[in-house]
N, C-alpha and C. Protein backbone atom coordinates (compact mmCIF):
# COMPACT_ATOMS: atom_id res chain seq x y z
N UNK A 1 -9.48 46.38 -3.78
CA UNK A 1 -9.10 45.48 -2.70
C UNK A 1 -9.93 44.20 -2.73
N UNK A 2 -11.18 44.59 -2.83
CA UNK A 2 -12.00 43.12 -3.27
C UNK A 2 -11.47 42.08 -4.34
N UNK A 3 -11.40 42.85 -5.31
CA UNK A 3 -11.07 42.35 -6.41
C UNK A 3 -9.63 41.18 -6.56
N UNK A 4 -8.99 41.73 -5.76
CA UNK A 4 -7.30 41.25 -5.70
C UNK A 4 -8.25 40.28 -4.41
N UNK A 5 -8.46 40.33 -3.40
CA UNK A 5 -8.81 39.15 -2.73
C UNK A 5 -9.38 37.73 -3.41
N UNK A 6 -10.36 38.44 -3.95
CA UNK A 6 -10.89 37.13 -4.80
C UNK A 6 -10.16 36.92 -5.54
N UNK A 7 -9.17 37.27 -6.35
CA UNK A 7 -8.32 36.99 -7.13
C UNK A 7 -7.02 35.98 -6.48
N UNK A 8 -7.13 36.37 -5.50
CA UNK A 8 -5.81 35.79 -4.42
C UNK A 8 -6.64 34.14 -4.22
N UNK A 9 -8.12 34.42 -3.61
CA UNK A 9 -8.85 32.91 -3.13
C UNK A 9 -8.61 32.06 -4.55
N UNK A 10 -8.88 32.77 -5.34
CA UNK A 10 -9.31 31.82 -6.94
C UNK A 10 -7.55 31.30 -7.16
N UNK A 11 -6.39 31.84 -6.79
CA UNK A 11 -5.77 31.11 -7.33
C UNK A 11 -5.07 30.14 -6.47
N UNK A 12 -5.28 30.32 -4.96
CA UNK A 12 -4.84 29.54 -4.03
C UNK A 12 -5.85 28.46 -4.55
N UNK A 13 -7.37 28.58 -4.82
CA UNK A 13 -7.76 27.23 -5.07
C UNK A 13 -7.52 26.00 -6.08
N UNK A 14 -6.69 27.04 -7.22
CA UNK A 14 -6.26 26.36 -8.33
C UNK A 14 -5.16 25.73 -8.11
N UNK A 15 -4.47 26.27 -6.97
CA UNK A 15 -2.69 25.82 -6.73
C UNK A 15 -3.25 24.72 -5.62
N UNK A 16 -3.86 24.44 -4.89
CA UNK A 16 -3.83 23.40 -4.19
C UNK A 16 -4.57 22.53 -4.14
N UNK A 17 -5.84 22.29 -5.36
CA UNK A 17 -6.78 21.31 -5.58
C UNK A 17 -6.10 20.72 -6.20
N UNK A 18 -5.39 20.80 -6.97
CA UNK A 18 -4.52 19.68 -7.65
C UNK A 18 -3.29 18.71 -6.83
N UNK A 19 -3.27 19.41 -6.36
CA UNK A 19 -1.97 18.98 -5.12
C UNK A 19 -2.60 18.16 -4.23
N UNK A 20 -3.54 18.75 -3.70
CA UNK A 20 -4.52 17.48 -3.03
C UNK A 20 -5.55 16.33 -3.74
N UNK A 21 -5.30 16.48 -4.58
CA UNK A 21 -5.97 15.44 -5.65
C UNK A 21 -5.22 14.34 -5.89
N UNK A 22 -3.76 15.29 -6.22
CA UNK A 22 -2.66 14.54 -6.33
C UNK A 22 -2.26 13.59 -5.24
N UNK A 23 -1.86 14.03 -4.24
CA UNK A 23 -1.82 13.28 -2.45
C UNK A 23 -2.79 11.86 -2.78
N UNK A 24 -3.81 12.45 -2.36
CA UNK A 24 -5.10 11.69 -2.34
C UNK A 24 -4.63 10.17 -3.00
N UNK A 25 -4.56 10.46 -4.40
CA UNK A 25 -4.39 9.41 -5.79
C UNK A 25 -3.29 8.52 -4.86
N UNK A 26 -2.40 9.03 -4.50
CA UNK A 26 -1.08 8.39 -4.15
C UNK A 26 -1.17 7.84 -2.92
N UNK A 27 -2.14 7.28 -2.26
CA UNK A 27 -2.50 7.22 -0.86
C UNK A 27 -3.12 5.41 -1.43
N UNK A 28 -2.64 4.34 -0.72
CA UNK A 28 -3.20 2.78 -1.07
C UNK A 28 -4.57 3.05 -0.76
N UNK A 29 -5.61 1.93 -1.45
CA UNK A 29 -6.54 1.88 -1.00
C UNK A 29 -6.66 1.10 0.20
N UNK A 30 -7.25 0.96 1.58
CA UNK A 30 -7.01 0.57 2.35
C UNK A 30 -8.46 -0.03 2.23
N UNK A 31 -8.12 -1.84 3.02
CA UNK A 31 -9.03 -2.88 3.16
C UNK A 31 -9.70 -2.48 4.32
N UNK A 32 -11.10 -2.42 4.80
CA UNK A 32 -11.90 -2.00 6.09
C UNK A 32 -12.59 -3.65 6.02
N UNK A 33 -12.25 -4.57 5.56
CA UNK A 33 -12.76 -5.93 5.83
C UNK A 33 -14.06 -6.02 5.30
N UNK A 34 -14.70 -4.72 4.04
CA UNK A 34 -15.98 -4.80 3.90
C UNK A 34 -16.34 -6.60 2.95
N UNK A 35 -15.17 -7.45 2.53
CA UNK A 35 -15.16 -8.17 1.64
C UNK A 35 -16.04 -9.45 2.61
N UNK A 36 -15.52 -9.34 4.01
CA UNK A 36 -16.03 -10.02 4.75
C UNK A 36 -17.34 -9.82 5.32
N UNK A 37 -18.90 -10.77 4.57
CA UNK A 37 -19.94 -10.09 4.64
C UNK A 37 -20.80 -11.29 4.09
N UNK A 38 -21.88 -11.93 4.65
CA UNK A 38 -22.78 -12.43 4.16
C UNK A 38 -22.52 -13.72 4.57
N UNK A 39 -22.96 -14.62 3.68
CA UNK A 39 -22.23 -16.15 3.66
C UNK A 39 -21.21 -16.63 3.41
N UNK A 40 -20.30 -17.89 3.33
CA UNK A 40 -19.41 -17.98 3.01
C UNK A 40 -19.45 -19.38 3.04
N UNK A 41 -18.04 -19.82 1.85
CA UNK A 41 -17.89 -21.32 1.80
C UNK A 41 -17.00 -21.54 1.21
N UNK A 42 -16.22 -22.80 1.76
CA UNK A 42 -14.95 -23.05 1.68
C UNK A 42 -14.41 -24.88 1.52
N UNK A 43 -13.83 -24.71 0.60
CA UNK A 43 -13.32 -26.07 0.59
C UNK A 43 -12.34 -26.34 0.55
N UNK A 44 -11.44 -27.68 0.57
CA UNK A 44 -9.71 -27.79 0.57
C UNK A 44 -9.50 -29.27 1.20
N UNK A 45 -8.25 -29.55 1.15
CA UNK A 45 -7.55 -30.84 1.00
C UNK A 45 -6.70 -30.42 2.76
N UNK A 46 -6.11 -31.87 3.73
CA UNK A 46 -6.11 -31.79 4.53
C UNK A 46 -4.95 -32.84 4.81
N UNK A 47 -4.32 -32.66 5.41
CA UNK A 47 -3.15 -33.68 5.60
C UNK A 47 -2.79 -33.60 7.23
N UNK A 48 -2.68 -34.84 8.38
CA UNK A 48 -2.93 -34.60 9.72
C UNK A 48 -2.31 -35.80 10.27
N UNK A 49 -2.03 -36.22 11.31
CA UNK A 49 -1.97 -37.24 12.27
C UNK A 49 -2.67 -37.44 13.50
N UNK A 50 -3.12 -38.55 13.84
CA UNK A 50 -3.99 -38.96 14.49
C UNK A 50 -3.73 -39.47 14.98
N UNK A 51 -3.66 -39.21 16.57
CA UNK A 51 -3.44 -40.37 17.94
C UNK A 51 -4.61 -40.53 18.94
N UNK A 52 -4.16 -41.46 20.26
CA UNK A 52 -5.23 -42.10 20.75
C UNK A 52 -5.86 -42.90 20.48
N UNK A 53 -5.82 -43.72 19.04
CA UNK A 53 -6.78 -44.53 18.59
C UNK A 53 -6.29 -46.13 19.15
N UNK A 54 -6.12 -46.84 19.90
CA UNK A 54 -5.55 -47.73 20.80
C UNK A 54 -5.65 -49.03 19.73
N UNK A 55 -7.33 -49.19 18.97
CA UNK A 55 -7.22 -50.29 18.05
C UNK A 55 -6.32 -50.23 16.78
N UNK A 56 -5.77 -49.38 16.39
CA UNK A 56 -5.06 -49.21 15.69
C UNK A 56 -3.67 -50.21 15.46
N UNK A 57 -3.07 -50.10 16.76
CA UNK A 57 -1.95 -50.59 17.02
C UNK A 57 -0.66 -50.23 16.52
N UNK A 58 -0.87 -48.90 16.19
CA UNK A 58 0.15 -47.85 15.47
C UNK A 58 0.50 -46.70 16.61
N UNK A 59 1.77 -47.26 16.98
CA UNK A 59 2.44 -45.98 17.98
C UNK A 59 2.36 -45.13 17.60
N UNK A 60 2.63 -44.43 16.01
CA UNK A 60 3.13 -43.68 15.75
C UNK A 60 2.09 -42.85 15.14
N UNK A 61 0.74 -43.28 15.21
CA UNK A 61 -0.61 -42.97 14.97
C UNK A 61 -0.73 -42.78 13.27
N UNK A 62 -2.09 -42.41 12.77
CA UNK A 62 -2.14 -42.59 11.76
C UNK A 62 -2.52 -41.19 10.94
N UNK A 63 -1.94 -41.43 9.75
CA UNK A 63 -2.07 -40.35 9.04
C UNK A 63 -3.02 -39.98 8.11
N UNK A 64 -3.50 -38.98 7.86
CA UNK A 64 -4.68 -39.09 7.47
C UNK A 64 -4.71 -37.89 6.40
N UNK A 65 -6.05 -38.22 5.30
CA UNK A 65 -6.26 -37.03 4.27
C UNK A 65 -7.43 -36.91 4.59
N UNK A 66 -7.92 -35.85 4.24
CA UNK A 66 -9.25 -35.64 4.38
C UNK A 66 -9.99 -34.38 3.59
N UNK A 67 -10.81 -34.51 2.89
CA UNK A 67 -11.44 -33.06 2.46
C UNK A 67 -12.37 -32.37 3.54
N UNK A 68 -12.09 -30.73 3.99
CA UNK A 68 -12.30 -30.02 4.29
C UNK A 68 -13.72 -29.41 3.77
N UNK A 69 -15.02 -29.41 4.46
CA UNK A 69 -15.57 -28.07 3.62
C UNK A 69 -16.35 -27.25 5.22
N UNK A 70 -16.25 -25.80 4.71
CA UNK A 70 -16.57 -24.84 5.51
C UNK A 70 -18.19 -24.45 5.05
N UNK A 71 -18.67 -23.93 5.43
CA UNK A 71 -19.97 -22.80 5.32
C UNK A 71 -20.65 -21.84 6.66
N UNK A 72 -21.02 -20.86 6.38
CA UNK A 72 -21.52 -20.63 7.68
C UNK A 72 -21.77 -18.92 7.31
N UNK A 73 -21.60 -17.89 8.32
CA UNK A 73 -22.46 -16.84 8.26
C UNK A 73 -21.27 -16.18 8.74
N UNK A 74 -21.30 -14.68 8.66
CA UNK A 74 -20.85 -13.45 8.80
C UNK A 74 -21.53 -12.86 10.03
N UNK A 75 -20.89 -12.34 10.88
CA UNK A 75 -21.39 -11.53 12.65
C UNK A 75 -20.97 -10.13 11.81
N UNK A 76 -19.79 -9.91 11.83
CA UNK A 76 -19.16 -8.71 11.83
C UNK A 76 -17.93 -9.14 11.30
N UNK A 77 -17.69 -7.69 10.66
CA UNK A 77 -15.83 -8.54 9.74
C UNK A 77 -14.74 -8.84 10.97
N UNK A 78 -15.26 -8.86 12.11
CA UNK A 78 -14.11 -9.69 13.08
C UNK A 78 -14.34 -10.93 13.17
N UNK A 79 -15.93 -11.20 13.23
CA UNK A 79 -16.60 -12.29 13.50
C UNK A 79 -17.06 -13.02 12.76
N UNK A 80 -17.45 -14.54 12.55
CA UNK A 80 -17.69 -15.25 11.99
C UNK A 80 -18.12 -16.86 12.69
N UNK A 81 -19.08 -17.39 12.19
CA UNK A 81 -19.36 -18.23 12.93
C UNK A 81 -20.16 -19.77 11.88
N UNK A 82 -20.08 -21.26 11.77
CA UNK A 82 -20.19 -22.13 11.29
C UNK A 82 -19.80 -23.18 11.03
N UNK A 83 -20.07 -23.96 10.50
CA UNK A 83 -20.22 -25.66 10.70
C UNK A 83 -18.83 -25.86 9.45
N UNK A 84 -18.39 -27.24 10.11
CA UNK A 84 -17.20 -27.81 9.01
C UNK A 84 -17.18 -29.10 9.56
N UNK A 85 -17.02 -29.41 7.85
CA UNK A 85 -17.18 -30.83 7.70
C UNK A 85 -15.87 -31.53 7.33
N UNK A 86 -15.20 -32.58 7.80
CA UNK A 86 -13.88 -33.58 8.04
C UNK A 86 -14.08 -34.92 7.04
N UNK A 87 -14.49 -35.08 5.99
CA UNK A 87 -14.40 -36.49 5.63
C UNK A 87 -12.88 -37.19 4.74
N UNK A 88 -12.35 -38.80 5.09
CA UNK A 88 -11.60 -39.26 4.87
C UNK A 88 -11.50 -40.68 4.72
N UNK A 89 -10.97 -41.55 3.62
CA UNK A 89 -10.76 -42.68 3.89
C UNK A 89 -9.15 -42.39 3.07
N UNK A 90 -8.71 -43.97 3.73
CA UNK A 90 -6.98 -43.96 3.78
C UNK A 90 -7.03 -45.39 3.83
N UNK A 91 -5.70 -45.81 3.64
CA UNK A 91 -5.27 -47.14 3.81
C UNK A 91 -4.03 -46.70 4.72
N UNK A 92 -3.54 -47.66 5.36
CA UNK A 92 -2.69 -47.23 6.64
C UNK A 92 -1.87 -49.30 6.77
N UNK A 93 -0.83 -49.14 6.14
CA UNK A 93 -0.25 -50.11 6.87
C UNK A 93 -1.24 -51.26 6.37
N UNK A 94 -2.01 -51.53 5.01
CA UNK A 94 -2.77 -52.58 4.28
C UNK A 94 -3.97 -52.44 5.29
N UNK A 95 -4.51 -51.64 6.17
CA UNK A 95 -5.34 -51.27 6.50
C UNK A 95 -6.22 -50.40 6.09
N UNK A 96 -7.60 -50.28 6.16
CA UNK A 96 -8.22 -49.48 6.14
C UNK A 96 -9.16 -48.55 6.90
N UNK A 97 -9.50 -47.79 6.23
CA UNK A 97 -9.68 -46.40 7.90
C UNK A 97 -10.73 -45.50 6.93
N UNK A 98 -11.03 -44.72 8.14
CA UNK A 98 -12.45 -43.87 7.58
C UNK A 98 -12.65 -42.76 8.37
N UNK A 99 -12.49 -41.32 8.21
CA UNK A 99 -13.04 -40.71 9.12
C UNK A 99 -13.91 -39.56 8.89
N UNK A 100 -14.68 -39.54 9.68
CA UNK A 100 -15.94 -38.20 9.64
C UNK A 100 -15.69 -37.60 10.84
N UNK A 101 -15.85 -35.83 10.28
CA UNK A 101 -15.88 -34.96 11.77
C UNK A 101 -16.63 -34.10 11.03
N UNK A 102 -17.57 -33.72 11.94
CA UNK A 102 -18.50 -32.62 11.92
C UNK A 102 -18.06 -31.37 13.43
N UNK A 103 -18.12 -30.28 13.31
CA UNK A 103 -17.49 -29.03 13.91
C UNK A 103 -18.52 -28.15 14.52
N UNK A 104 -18.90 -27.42 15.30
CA UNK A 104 -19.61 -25.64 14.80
C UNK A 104 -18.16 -24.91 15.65
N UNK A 105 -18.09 -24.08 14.52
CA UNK A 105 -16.66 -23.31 14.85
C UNK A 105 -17.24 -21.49 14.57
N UNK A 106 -16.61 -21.20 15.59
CA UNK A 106 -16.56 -19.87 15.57
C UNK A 106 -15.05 -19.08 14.93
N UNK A 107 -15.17 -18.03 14.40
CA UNK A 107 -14.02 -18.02 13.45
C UNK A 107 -13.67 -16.20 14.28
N UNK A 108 -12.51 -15.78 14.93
CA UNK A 108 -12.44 -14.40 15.25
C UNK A 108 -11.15 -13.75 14.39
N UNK A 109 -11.47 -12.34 13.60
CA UNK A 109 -10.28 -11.92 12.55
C UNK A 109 -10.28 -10.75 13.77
N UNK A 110 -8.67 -10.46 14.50
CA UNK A 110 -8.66 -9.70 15.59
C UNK A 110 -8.38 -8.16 14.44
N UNK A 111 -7.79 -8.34 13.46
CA UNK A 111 -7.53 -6.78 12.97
C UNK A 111 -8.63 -7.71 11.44
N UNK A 112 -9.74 -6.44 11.25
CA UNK A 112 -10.78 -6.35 10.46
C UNK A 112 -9.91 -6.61 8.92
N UNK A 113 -8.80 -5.56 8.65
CA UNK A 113 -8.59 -5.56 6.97
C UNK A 113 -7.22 -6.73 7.17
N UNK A 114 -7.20 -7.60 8.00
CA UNK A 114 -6.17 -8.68 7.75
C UNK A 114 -7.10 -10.01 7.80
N UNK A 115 -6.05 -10.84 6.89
CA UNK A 115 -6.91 -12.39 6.84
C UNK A 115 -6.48 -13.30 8.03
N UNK A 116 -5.57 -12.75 9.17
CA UNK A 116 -5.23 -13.49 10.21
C UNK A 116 -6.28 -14.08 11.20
N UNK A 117 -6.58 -15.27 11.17
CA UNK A 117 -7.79 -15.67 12.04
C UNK A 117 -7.92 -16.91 12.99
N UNK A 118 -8.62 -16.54 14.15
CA UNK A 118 -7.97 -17.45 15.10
C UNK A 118 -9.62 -18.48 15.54
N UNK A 119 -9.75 -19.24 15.12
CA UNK A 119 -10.91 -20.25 15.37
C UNK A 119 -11.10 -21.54 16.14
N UNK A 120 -11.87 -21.73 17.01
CA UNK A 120 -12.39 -22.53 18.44
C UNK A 120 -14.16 -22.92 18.18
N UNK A 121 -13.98 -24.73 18.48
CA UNK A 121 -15.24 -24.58 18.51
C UNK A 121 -15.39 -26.12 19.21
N UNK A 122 -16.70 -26.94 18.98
CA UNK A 122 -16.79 -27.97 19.59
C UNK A 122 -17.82 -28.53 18.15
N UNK A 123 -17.73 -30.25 18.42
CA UNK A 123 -17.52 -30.50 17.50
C UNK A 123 -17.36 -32.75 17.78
N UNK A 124 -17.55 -33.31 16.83
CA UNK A 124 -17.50 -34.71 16.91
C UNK A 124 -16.51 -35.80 15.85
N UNK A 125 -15.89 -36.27 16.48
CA UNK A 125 -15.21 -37.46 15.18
C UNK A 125 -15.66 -38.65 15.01
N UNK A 126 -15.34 -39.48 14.22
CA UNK A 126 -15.79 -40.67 14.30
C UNK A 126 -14.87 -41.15 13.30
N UNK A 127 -13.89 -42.12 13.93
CA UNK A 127 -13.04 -43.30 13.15
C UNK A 127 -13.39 -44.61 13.38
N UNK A 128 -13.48 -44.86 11.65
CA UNK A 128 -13.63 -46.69 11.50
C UNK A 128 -12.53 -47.79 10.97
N UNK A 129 -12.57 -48.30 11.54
CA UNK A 129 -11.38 -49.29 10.83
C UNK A 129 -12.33 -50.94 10.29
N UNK A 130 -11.73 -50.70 8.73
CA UNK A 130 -12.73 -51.32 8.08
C UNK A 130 -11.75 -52.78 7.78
N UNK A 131 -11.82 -53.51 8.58
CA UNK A 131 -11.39 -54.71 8.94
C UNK A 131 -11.91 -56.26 8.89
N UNK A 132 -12.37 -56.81 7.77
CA UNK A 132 -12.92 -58.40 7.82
C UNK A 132 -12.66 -58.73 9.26
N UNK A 133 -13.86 -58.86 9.44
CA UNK A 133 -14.44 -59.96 11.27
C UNK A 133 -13.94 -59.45 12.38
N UNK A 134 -12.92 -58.27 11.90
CA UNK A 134 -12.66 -57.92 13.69
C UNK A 134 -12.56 -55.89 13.32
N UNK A 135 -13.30 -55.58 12.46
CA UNK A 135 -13.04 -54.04 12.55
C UNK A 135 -13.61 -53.21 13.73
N UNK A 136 -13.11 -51.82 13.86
CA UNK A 136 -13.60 -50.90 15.05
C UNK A 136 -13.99 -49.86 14.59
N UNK A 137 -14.68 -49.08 15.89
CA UNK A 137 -14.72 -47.81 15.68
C UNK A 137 -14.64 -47.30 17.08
N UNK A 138 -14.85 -45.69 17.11
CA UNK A 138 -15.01 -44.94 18.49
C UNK A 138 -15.55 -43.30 17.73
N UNK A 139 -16.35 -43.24 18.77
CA UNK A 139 -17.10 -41.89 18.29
C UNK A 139 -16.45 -40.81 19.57
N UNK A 140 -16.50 -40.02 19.32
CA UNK A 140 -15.72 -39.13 20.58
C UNK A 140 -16.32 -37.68 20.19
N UNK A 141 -17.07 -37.11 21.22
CA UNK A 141 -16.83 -35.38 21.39
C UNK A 141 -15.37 -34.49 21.63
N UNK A 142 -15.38 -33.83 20.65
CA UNK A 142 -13.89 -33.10 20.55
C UNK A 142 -14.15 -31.58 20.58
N UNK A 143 -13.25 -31.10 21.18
CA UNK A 143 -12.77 -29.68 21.05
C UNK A 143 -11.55 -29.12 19.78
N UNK A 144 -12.18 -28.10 19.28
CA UNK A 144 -11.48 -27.63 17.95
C UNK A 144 -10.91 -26.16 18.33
N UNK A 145 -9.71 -26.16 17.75
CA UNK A 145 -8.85 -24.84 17.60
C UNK A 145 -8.03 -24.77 16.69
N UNK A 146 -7.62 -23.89 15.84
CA UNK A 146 -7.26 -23.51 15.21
C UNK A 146 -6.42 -21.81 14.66
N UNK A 147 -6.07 -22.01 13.65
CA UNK A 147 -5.57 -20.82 13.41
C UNK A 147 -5.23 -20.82 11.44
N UNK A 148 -5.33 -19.82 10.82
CA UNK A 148 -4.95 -19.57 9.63
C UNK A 148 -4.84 -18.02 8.72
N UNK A 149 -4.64 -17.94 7.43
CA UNK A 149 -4.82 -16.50 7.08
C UNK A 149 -5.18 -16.83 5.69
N UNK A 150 -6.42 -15.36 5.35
CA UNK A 150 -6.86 -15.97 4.09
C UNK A 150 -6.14 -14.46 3.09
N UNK A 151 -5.61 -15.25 2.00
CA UNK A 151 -5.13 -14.87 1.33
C UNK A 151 -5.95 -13.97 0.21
N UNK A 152 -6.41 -12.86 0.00
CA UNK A 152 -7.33 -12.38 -0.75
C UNK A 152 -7.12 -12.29 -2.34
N UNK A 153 -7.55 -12.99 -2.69
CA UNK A 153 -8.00 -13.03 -4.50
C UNK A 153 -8.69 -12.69 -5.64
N UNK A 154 -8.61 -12.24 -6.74
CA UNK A 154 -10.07 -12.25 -7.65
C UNK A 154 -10.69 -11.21 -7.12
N UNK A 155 -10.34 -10.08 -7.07
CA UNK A 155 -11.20 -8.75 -6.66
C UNK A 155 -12.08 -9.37 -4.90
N UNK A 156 -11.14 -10.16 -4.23
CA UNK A 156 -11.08 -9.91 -2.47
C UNK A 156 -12.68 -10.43 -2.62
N UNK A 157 -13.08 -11.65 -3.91
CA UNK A 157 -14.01 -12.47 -3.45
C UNK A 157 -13.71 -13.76 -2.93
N UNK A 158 -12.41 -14.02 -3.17
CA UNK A 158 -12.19 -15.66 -3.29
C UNK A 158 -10.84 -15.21 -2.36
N UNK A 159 -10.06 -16.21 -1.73
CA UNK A 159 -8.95 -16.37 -1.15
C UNK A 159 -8.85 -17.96 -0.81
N UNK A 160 -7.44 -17.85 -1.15
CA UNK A 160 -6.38 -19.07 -0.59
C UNK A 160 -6.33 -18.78 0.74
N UNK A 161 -6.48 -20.08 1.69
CA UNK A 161 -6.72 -20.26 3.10
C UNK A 161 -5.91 -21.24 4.03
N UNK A 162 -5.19 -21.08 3.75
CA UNK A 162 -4.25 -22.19 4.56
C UNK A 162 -4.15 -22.33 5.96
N UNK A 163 -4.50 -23.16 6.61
CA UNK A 163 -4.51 -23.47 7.93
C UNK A 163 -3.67 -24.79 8.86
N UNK A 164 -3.82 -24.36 9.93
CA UNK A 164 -3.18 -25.60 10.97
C UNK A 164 -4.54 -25.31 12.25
N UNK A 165 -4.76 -26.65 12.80
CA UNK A 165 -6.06 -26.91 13.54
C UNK A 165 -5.86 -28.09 14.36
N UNK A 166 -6.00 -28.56 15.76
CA UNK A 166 -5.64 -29.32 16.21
C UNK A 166 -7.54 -29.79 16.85
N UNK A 167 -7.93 -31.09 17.03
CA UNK A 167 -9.19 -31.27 17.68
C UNK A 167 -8.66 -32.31 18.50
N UNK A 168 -9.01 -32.10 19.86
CA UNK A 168 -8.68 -33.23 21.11
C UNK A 168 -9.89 -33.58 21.52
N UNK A 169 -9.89 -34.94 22.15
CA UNK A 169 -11.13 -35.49 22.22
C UNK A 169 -11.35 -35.08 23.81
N UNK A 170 -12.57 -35.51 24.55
CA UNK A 170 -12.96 -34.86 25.38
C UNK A 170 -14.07 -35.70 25.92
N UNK A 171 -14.29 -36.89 25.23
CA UNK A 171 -14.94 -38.51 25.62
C UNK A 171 -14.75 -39.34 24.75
N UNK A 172 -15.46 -40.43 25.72
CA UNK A 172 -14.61 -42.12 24.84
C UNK A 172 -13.29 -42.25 24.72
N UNK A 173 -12.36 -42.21 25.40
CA UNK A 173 -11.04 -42.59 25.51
C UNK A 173 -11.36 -43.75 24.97
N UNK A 174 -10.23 -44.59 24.00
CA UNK A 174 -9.51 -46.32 24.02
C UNK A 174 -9.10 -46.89 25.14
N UNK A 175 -8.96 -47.69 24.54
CA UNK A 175 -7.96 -48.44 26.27
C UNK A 175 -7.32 -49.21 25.01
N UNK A 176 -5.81 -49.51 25.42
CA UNK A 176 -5.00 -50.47 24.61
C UNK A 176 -5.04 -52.05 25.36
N UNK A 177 -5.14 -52.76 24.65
CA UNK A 177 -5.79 -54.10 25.14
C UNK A 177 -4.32 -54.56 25.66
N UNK A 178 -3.16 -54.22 25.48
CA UNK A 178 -2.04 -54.86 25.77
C UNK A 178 -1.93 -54.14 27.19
N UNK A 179 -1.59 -52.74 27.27
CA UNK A 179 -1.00 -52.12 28.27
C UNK A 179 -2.22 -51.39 29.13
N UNK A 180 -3.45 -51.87 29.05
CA UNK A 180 -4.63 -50.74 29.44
C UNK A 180 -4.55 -50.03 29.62
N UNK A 181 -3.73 -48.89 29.22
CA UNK A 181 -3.70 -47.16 29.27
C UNK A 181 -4.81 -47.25 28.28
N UNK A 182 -5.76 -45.88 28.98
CA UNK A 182 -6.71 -45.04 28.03
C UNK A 182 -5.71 -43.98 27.48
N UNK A 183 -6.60 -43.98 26.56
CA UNK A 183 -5.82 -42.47 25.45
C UNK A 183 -7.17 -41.98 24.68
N UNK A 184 -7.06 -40.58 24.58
CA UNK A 184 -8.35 -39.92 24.11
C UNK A 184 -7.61 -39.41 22.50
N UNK A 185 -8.82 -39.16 21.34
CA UNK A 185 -8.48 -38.69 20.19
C UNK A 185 -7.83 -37.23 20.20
N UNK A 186 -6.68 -37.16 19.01
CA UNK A 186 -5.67 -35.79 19.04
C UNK A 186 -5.10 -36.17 17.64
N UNK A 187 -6.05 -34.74 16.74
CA UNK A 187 -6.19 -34.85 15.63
C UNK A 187 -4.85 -33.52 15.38
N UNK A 188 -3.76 -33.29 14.62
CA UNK A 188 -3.08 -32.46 13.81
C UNK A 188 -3.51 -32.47 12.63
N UNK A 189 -3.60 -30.86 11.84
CA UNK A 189 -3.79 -31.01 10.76
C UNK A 189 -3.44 -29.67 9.78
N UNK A 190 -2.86 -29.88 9.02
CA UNK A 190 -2.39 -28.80 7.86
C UNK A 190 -3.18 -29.21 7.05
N UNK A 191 -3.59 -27.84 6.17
CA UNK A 191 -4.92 -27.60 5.01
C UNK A 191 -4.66 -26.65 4.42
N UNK A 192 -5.25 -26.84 2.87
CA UNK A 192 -5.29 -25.78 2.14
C UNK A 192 -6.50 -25.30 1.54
N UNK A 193 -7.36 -24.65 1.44
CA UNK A 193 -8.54 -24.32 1.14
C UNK A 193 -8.58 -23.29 0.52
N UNK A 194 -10.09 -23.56 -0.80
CA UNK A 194 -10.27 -22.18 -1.28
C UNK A 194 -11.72 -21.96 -0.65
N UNK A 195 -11.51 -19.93 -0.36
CA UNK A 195 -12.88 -19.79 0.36
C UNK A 195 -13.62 -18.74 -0.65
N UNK A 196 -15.14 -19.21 -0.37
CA UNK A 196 -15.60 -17.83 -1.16
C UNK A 196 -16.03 -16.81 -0.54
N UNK A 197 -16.12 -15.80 -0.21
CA UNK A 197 -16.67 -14.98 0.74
C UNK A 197 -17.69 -13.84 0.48
């Protein structure tokens, strides 16, 4: 009776370690967001429109390129938090233009193994219009929000990052010298970035 028992355990273990081995194998590996971890940095190209700027004299505001770069630190793979940098020059209508924005943005991924991420922060612009004898500028504190998803690459070190981000200003309104309405800065912007993570 012993004998046939153990004989019975030994072959149930042979008939179903494989079967569960098998399962197992056939099961995706699933992302726990461990990729998201340490430092990080990111760069990319930026395409946007820009209103409020009153010296301009463009209703229809101006459009703008700009290179993108990210860096900053890891909280937790939901969390993320750091500085981004806005620089641009353009010609606009035989005009010329210039802009710098500096950011600190907080970055939140609400589900850990997805690249869906929703980012808010505060932050400064500064547009010049580079004009013989009568050019301008206006410096303005802005509020940043955003949203994007990073696309994971290259063994889930690198990802394509594409985003949309809007920054509204929040001081220094213009005033239009014709109609004196103030108008404050309201930046749109689509981007494509590569990040390293």
């Amino acid at each position: 009776m012993v004998i046939s028992m153990r004989i019975l355990r030994l072959l149930t273990v042979l008939t179903v370690t494989p079967f569960t081995n098998a399962v197992s194998q056939q099961q995706p590996a699933t992302n726990d967001g461990s990729h998201r971890s340490g430092a990080f940095f990111g760069v990319g190209l930026t395409y946007g429109q820009t209103s409020g700027l009153a010296f301009t004299y463009q209703s229809d505001g101006l459009h703008t390129h700009t290179l993108n770069v990210r860096v900053g630190g890891t909280i937790s793979p939901h969390f993320r938090i750091g500085g981004e940098v806005d620089l641009g020059i353009w010609v606009s209508r035989s005009d010329p233009y210039g802009m710098a924005a500096l950011a600190l943005v907080g970055t939140i991924y609400p589900v850990a193994s997805a690249g869906f991420f929703v980012k808010a922060g505060i932050g400064a612009h500064h547009y010049n219009e580079w004009i013989v004898d009568y050019g301008d500028a206006v410096t303005a504190l802005t509020g940043v929000a955003g949203v994007g998803y990073d696309f994971l690459h290259s063994g889930g070190r690198f990802s394509f990052t594409p985003f949309l981000q809007i920054a509204v200003g929040l001081t220094n309104p213009t005033t239009d010298q014709y109609s004196g309405e103030e108008s404050k800065i309201r930046l749109w912007q689509v981007g494509l970035s590569v990040t390293w993570h």
